[in-house]
PDB file of N, CA and C in Angstrom:
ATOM      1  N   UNK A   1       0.836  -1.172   0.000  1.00  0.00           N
ATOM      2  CA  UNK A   1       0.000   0.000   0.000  1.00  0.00           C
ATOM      3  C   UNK A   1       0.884   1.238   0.000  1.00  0.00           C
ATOM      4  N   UNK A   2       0.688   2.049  -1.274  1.00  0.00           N
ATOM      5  CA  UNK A   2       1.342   3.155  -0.812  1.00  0.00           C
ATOM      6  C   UNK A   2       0.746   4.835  -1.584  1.00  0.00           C
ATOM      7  N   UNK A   3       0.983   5.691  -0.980  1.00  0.00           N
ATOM      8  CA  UNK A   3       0.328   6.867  -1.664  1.00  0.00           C
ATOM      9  C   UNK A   3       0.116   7.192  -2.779  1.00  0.00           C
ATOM     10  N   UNK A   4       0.244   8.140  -3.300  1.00  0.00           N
ATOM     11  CA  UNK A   4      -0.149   8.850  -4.774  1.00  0.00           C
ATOM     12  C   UNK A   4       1.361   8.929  -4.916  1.00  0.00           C
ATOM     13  N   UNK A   5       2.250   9.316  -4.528  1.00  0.00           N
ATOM     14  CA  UNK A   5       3.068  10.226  -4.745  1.00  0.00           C
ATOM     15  C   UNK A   5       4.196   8.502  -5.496  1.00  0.00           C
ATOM     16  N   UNK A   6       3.803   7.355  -5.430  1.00  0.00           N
ATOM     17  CA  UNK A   6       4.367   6.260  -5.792  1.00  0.00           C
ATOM     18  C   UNK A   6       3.532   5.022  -6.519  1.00  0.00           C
ATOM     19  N   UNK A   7       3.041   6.127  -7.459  1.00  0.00           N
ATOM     20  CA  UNK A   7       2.295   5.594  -8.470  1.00  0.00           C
ATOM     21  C   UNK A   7       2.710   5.396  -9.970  1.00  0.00           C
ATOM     22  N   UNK A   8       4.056   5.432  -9.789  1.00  0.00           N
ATOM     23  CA  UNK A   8       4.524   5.309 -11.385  1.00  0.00           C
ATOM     24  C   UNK A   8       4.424   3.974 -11.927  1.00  0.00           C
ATOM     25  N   UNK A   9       4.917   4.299 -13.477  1.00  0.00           N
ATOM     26  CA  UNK A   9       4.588   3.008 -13.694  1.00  0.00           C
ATOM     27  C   UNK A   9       6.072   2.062 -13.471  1.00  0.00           C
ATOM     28  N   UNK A  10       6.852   2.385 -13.139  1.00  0.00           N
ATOM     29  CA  UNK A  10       8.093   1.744 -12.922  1.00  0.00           C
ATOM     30  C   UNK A  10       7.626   0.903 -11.309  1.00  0.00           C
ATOM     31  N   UNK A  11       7.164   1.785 -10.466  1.00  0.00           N
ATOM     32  CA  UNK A  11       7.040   0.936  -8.905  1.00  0.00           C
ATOM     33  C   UNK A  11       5.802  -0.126  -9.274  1.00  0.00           C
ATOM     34  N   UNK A  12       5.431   0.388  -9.740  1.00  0.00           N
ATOM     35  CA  UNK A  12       4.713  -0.864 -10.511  1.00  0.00           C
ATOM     36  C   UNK A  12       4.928  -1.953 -10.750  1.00  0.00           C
ATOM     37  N   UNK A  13       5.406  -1.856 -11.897  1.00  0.00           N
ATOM     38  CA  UNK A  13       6.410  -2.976 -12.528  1.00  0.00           C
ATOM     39  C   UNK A  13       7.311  -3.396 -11.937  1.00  0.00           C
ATOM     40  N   UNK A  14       7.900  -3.164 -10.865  1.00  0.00           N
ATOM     41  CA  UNK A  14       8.955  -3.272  -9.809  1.00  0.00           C
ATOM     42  C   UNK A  14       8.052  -4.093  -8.577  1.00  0.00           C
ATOM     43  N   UNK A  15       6.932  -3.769  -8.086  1.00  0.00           N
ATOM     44  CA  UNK A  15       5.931  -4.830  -7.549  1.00  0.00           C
ATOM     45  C   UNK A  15       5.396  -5.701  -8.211  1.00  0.00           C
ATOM     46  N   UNK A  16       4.753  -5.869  -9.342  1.00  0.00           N
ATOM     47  CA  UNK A  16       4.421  -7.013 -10.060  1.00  0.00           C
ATOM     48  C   UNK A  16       5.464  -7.863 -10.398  1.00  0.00           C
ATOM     49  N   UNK A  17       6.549  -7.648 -10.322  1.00  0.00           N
ATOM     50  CA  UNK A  17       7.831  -8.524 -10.959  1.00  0.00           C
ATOM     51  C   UNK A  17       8.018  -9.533  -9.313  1.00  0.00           C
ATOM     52  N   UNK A  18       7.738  -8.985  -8.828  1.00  0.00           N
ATOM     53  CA  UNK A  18       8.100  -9.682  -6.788  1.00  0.00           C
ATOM     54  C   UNK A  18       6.388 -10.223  -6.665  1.00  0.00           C
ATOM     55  N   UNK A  19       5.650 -10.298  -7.337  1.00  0.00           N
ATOM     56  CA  UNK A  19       4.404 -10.984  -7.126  1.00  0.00           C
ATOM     57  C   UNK A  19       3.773 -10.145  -5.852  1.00  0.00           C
ATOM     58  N   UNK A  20       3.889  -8.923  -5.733  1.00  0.00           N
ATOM     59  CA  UNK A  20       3.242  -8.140  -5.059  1.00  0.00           C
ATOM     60  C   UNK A  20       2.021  -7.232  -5.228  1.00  0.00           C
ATOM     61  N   UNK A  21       1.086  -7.325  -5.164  1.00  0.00           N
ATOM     62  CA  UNK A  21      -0.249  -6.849  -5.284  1.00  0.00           C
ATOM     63  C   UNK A  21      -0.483  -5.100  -5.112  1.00  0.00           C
ATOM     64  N   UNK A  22      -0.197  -4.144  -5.484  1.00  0.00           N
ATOM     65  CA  UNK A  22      -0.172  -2.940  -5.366  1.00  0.00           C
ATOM     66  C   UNK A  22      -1.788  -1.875  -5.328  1.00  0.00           C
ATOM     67  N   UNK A  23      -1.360  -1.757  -3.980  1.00  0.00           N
ATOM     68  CA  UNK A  23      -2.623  -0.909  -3.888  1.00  0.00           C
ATOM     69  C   UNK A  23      -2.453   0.847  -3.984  1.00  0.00           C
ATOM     70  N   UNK A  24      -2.493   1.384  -4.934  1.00  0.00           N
ATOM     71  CA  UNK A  24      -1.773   2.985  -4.917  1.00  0.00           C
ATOM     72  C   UNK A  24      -2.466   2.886  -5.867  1.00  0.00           C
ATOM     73  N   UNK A  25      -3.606   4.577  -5.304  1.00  0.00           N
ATOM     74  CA  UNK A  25      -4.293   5.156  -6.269  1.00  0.00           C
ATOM     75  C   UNK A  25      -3.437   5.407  -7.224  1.00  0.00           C
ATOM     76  N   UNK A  26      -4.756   6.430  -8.591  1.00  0.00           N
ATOM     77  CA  UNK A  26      -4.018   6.961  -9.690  1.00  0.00           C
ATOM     78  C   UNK A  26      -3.608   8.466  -9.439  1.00  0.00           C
ATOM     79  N   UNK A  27      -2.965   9.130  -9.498  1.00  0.00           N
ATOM     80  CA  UNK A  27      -2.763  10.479 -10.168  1.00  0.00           C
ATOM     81  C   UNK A  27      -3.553  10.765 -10.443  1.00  0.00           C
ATOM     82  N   UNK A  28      -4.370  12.290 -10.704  1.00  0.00           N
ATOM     83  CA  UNK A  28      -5.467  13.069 -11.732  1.00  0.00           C
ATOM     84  C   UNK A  28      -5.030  13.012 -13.124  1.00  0.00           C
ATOM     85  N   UNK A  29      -4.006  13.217 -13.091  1.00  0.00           N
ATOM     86  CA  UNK A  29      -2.695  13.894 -13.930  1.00  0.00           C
ATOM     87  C   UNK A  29      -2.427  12.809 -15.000  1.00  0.00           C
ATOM     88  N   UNK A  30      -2.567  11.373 -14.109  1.00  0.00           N
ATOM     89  CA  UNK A  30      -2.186  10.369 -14.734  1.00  0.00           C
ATOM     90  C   UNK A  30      -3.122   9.462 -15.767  1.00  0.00           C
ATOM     91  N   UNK A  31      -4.612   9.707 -14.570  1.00  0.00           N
ATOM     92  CA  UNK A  31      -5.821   9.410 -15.258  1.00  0.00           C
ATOM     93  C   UNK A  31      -5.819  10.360 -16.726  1.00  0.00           C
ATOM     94  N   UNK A  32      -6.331  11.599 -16.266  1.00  0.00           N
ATOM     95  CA  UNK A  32      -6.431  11.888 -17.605  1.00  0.00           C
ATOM     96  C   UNK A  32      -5.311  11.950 -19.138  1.00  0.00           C
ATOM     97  N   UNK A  33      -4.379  11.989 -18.702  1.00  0.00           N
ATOM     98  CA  UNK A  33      -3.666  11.543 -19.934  1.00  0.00           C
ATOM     99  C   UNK A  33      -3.978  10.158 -20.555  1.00  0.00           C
ATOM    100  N   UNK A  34      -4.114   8.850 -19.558  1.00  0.00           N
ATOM    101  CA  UNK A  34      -4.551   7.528 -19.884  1.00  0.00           C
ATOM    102  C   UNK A  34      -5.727   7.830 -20.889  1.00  0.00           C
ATOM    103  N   UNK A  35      -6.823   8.974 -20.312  1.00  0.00           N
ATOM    104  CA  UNK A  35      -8.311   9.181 -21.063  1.00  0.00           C
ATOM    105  C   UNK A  35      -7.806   9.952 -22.197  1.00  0.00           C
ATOM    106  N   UNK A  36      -7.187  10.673 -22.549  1.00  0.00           N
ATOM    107  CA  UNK A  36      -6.574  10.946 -23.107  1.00  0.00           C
ATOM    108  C   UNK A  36      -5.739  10.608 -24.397  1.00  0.00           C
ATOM    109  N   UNK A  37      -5.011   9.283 -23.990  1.00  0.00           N
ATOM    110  CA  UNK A  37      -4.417   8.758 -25.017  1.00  0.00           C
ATOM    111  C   UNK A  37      -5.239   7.821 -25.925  1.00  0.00           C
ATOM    112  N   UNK A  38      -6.802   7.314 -25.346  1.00  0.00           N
ATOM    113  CA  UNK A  38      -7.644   6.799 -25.438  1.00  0.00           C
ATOM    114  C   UNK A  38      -7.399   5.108 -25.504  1.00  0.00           C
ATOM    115  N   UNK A  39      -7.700   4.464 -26.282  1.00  0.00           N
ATOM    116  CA  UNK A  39      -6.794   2.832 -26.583  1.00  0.00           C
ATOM    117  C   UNK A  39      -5.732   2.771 -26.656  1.00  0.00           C
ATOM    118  N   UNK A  40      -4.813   3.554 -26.874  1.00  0.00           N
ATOM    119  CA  UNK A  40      -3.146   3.267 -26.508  1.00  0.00           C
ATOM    120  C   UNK A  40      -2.959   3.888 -24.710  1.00  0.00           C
ATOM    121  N   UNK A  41      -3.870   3.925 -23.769  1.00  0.00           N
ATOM    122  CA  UNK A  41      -3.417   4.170 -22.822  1.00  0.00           C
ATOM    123  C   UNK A  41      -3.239   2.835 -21.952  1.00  0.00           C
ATOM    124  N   UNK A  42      -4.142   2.384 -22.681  1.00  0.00           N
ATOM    125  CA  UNK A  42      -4.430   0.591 -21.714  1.00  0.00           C
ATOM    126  C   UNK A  42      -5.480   0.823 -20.655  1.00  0.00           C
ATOM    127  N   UNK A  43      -5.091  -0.384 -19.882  1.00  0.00           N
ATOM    128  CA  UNK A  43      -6.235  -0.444 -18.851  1.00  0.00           C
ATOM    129  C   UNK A  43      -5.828   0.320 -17.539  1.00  0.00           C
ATOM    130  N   UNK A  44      -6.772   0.891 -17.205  1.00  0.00           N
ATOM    131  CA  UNK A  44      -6.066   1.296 -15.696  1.00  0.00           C
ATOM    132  C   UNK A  44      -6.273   0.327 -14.550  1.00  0.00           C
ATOM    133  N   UNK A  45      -4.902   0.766 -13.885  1.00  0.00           N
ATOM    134  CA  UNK A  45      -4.745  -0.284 -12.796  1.00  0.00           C
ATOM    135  C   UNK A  45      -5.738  -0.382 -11.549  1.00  0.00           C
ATOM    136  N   UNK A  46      -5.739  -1.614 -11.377  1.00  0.00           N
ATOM    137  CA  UNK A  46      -6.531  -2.402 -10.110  1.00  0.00           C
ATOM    138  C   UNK A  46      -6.371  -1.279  -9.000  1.00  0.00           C
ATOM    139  N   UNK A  47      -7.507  -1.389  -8.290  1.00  0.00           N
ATOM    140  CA  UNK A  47      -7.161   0.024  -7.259  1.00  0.00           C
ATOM    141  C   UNK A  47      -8.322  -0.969  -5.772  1.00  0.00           C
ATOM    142  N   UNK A  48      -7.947  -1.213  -5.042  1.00  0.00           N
ATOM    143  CA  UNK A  48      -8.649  -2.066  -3.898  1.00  0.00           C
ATOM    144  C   UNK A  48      -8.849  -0.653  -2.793  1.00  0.00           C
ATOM    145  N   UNK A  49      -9.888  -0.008  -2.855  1.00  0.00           N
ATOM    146  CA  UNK A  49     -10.300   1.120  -2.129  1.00  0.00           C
ATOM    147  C   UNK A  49     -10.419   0.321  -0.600  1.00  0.00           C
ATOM    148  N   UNK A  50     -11.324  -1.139  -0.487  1.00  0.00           N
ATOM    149  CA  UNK A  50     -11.186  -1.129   0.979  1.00  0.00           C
ATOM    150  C   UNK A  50      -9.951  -1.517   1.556  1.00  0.00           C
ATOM    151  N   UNK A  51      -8.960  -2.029   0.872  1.00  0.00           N
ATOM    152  CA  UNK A  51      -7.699  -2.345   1.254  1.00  0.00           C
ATOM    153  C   UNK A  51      -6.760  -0.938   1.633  1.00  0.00           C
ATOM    154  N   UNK A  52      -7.124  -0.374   1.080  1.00  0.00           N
ATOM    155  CA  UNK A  52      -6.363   1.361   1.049  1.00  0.00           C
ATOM    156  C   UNK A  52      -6.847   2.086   2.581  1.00  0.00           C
ATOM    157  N   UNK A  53      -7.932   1.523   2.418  1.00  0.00           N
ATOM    158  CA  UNK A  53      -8.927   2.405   4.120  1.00  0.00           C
ATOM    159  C   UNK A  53      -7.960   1.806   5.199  1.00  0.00           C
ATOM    160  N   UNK A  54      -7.452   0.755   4.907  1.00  0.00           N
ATOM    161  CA  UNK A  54      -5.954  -0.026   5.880  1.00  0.00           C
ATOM    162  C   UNK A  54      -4.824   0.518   6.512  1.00  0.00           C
ATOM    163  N   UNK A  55      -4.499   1.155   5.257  1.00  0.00           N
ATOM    164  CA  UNK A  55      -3.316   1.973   5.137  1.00  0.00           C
ATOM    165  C   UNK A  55      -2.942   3.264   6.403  1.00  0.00           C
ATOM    166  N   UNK A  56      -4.346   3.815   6.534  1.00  0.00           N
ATOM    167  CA  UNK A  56      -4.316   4.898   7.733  1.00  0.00           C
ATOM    168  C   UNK A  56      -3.847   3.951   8.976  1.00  0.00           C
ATOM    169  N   UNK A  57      -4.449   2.859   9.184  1.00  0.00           N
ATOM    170  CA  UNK A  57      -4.297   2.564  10.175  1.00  0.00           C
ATOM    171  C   UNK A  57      -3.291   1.885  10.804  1.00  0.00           C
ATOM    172  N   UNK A  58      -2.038   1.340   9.834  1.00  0.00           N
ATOM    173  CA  UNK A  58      -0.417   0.861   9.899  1.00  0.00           C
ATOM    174  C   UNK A  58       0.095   2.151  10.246  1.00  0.00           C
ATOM    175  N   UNK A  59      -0.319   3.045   9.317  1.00  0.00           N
ATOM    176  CA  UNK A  59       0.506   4.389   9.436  1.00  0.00           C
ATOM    177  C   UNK A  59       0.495   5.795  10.883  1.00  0.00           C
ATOM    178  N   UNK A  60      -0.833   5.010  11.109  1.00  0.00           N
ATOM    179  CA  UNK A  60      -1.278   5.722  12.468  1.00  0.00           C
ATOM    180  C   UNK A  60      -0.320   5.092  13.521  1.00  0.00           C
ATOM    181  N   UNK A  61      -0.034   3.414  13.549  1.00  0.00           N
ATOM    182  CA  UNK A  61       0.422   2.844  14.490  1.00  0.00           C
ATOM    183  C   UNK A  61       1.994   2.910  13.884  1.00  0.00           C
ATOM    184  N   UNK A  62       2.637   2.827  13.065  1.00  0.00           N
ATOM    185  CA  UNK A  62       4.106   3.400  12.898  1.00  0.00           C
ATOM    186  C   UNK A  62       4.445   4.519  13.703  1.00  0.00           C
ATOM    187  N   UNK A  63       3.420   5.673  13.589  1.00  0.00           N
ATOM    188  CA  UNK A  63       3.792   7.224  14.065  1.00  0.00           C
ATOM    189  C   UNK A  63       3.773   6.888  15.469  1.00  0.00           C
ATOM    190  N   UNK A  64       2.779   6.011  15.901  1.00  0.00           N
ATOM    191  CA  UNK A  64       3.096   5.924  17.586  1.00  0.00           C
ATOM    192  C   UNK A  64       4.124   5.202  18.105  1.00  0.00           C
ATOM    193  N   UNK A  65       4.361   4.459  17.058  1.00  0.00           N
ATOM    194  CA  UNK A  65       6.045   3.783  17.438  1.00  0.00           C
ATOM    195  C   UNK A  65       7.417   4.543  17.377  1.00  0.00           C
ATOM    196  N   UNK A  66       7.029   5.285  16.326  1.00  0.00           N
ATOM    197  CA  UNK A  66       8.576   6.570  16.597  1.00  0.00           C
ATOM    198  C   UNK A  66       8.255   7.481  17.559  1.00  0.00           C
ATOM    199  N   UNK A  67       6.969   7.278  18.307  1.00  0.00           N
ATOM    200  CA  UNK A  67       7.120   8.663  19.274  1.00  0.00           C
ATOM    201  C   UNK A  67       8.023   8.363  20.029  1.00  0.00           C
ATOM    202  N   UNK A  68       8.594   6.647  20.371  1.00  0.00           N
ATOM    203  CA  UNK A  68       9.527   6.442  21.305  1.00  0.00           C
ATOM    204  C   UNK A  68      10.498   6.734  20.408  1.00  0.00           C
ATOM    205  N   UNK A  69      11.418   7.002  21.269  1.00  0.00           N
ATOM    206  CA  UNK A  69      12.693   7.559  20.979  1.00  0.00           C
ATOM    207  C   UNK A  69      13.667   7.039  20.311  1.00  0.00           C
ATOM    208  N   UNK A  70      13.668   5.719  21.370  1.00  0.00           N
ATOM    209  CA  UNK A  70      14.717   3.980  20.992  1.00  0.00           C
ATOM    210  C   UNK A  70      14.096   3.466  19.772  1.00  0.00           C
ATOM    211  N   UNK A  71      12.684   3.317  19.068  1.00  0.00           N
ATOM    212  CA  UNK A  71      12.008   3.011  18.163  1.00  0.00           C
ATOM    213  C   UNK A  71      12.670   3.548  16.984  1.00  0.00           C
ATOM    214  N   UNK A  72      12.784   5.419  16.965  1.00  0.00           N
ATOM    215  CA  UNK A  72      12.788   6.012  16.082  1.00  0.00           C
ATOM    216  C   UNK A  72      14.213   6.269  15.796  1.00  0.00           C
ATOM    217  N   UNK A  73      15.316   5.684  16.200  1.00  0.00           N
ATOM    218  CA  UNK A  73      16.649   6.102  16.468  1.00  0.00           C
ATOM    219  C   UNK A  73      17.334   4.847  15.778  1.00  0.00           C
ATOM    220  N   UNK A  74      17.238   4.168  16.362  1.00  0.00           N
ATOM    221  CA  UNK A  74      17.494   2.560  16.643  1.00  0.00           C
ATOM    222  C   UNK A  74      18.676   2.541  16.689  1.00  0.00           C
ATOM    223  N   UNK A  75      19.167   2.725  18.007  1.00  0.00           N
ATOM    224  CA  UNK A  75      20.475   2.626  18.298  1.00  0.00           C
ATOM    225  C   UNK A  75      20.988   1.127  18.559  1.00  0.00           C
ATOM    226  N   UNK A  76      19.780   0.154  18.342  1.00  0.00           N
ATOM    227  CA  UNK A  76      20.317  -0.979  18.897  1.00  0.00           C
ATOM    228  C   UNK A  76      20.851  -1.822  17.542  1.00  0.00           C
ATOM    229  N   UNK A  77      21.795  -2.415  17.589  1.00  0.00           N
ATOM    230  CA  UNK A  77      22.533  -3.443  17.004  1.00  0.00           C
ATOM    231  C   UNK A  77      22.041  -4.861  16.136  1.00  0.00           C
ATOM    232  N   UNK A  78      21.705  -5.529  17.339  1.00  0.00           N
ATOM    233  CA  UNK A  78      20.927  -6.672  17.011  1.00  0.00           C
ATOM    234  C   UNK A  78      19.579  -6.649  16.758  1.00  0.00           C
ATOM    235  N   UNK A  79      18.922  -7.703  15.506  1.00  0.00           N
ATOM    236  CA  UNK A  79      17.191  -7.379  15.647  1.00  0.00           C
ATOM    237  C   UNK A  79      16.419  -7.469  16.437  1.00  0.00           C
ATOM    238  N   UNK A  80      17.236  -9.110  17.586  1.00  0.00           N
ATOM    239  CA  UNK A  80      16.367  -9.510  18.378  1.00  0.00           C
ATOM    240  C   UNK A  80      15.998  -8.584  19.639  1.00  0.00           C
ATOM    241  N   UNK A  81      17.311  -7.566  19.751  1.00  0.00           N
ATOM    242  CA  UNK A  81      17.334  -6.294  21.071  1.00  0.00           C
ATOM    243  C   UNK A  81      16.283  -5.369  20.582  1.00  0.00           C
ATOM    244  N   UNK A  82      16.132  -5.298  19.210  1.00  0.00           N
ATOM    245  CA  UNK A  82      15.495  -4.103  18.303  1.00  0.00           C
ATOM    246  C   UNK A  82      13.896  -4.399  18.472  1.00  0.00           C
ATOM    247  N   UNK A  83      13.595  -5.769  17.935  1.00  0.00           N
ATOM    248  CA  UNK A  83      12.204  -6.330  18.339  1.00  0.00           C
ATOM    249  C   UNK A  83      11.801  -5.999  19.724  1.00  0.00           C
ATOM    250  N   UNK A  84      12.778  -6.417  20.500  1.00  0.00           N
ATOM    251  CA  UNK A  84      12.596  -6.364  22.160  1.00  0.00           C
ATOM    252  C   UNK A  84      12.079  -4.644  22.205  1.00  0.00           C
ATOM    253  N   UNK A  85      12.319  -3.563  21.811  1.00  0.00           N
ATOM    254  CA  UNK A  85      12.661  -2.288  22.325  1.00  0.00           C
ATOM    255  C   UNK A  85      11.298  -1.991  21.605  1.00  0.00           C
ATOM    256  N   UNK A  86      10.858  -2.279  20.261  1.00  0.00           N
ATOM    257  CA  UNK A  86       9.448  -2.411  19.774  1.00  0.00           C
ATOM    258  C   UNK A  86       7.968  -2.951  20.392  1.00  0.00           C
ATOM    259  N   UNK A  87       8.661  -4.195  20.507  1.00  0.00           N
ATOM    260  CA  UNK A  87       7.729  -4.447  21.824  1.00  0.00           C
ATOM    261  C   UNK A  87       7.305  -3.911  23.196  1.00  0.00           C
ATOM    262  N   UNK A  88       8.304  -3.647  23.960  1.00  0.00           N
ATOM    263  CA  UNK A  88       8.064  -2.808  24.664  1.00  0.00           C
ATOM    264  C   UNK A  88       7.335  -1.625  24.750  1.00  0.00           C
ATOM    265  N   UNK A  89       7.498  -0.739  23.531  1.00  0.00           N
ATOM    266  CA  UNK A  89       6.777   0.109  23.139  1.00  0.00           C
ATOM    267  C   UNK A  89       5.684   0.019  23.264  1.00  0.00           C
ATOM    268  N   UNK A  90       5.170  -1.086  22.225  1.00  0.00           N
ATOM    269  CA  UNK A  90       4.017  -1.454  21.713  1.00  0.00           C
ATOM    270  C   UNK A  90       2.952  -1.853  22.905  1.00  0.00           C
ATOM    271  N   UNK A  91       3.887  -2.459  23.946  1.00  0.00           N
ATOM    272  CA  UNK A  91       2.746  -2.527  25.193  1.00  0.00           C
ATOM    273  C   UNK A  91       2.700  -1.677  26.488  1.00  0.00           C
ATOM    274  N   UNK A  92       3.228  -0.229  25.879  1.00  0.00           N
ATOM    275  CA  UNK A  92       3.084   0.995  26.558  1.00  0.00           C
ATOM    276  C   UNK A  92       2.456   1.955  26.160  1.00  0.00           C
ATOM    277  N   UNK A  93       2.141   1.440  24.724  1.00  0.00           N
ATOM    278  CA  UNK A  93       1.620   2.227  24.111  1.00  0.00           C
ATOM    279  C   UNK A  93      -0.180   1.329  24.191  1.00  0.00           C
ATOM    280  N   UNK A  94      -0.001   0.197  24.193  1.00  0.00           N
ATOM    281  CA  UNK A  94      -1.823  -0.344  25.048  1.00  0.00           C
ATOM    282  C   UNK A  94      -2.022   0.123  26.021  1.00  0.00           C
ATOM    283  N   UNK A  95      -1.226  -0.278  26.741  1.00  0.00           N
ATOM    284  CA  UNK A  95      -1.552   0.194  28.466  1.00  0.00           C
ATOM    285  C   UNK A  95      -1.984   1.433  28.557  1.00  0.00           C
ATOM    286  N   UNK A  96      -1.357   2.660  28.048  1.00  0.00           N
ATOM    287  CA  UNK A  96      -1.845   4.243  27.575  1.00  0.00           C
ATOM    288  C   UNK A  96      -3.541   4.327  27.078  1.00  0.00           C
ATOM    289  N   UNK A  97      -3.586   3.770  25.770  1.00  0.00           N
ATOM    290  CA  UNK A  97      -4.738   4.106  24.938  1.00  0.00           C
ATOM    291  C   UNK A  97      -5.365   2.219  24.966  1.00  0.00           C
ATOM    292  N   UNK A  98      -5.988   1.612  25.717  1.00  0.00           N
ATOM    293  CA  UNK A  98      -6.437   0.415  25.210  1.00  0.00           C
ATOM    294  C   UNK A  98      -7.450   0.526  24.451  1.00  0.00           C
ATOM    295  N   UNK A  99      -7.764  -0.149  23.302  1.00  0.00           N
ATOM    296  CA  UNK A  99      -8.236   0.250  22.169  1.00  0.00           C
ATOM    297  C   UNK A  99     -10.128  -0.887  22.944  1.00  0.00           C
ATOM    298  N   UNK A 100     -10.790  -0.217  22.595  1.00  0.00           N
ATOM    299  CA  UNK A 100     -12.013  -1.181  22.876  1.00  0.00           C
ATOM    300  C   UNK A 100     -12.913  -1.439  21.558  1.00  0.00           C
TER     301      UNK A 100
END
């Protein structure tokens, strides 16, 4: 899943080649030239709107993970110390806001 701003057709083709399913709207910009070029524009791409409504909500919980410091820095070395320091987070950050 990723914004507008990584909608070319290269990241594209750069996800379909890895068997990755790409959910990133179109451009305005991009649409209408496609309408535009009329049958030589092709088809426009697959766009999964409820999969996208997702997206806020990884991105909501990333931002609360760099509010920690150790999260957003990562001074630590190893993954398994790194996971550890994530975790931690992650269940300070329930204990704070428990979600109901």
């Amino acid at each position: 899943m990723a914004d507008k701003a990584y909608s070319s057709r290269a990241n594209r083709r750069y996800l379909r080649k890895r068997n990755i399913k790409a959910v990133i709207p179109m451009k305005k910009d991009q649409a209408a030239n496609r309408t535009r070029l009329g049958s030589k524009g092709g088809r426009p791409p697959v766009f999964d709107r409820e999969a996208y409504k997702e997206r806020n909500t990884v991105e909501r919980c990333v931002n609360k993970l760099r509010q920690h410091r150790a999260v957003a820095t990562r001074y630590d070395k190893r993954q398994r110390i790194y996971q550890g320091t994530i975790d931690v987070a992650s269940i300070r950050i329930w204990l704070r806001d428990p979600v109901t």
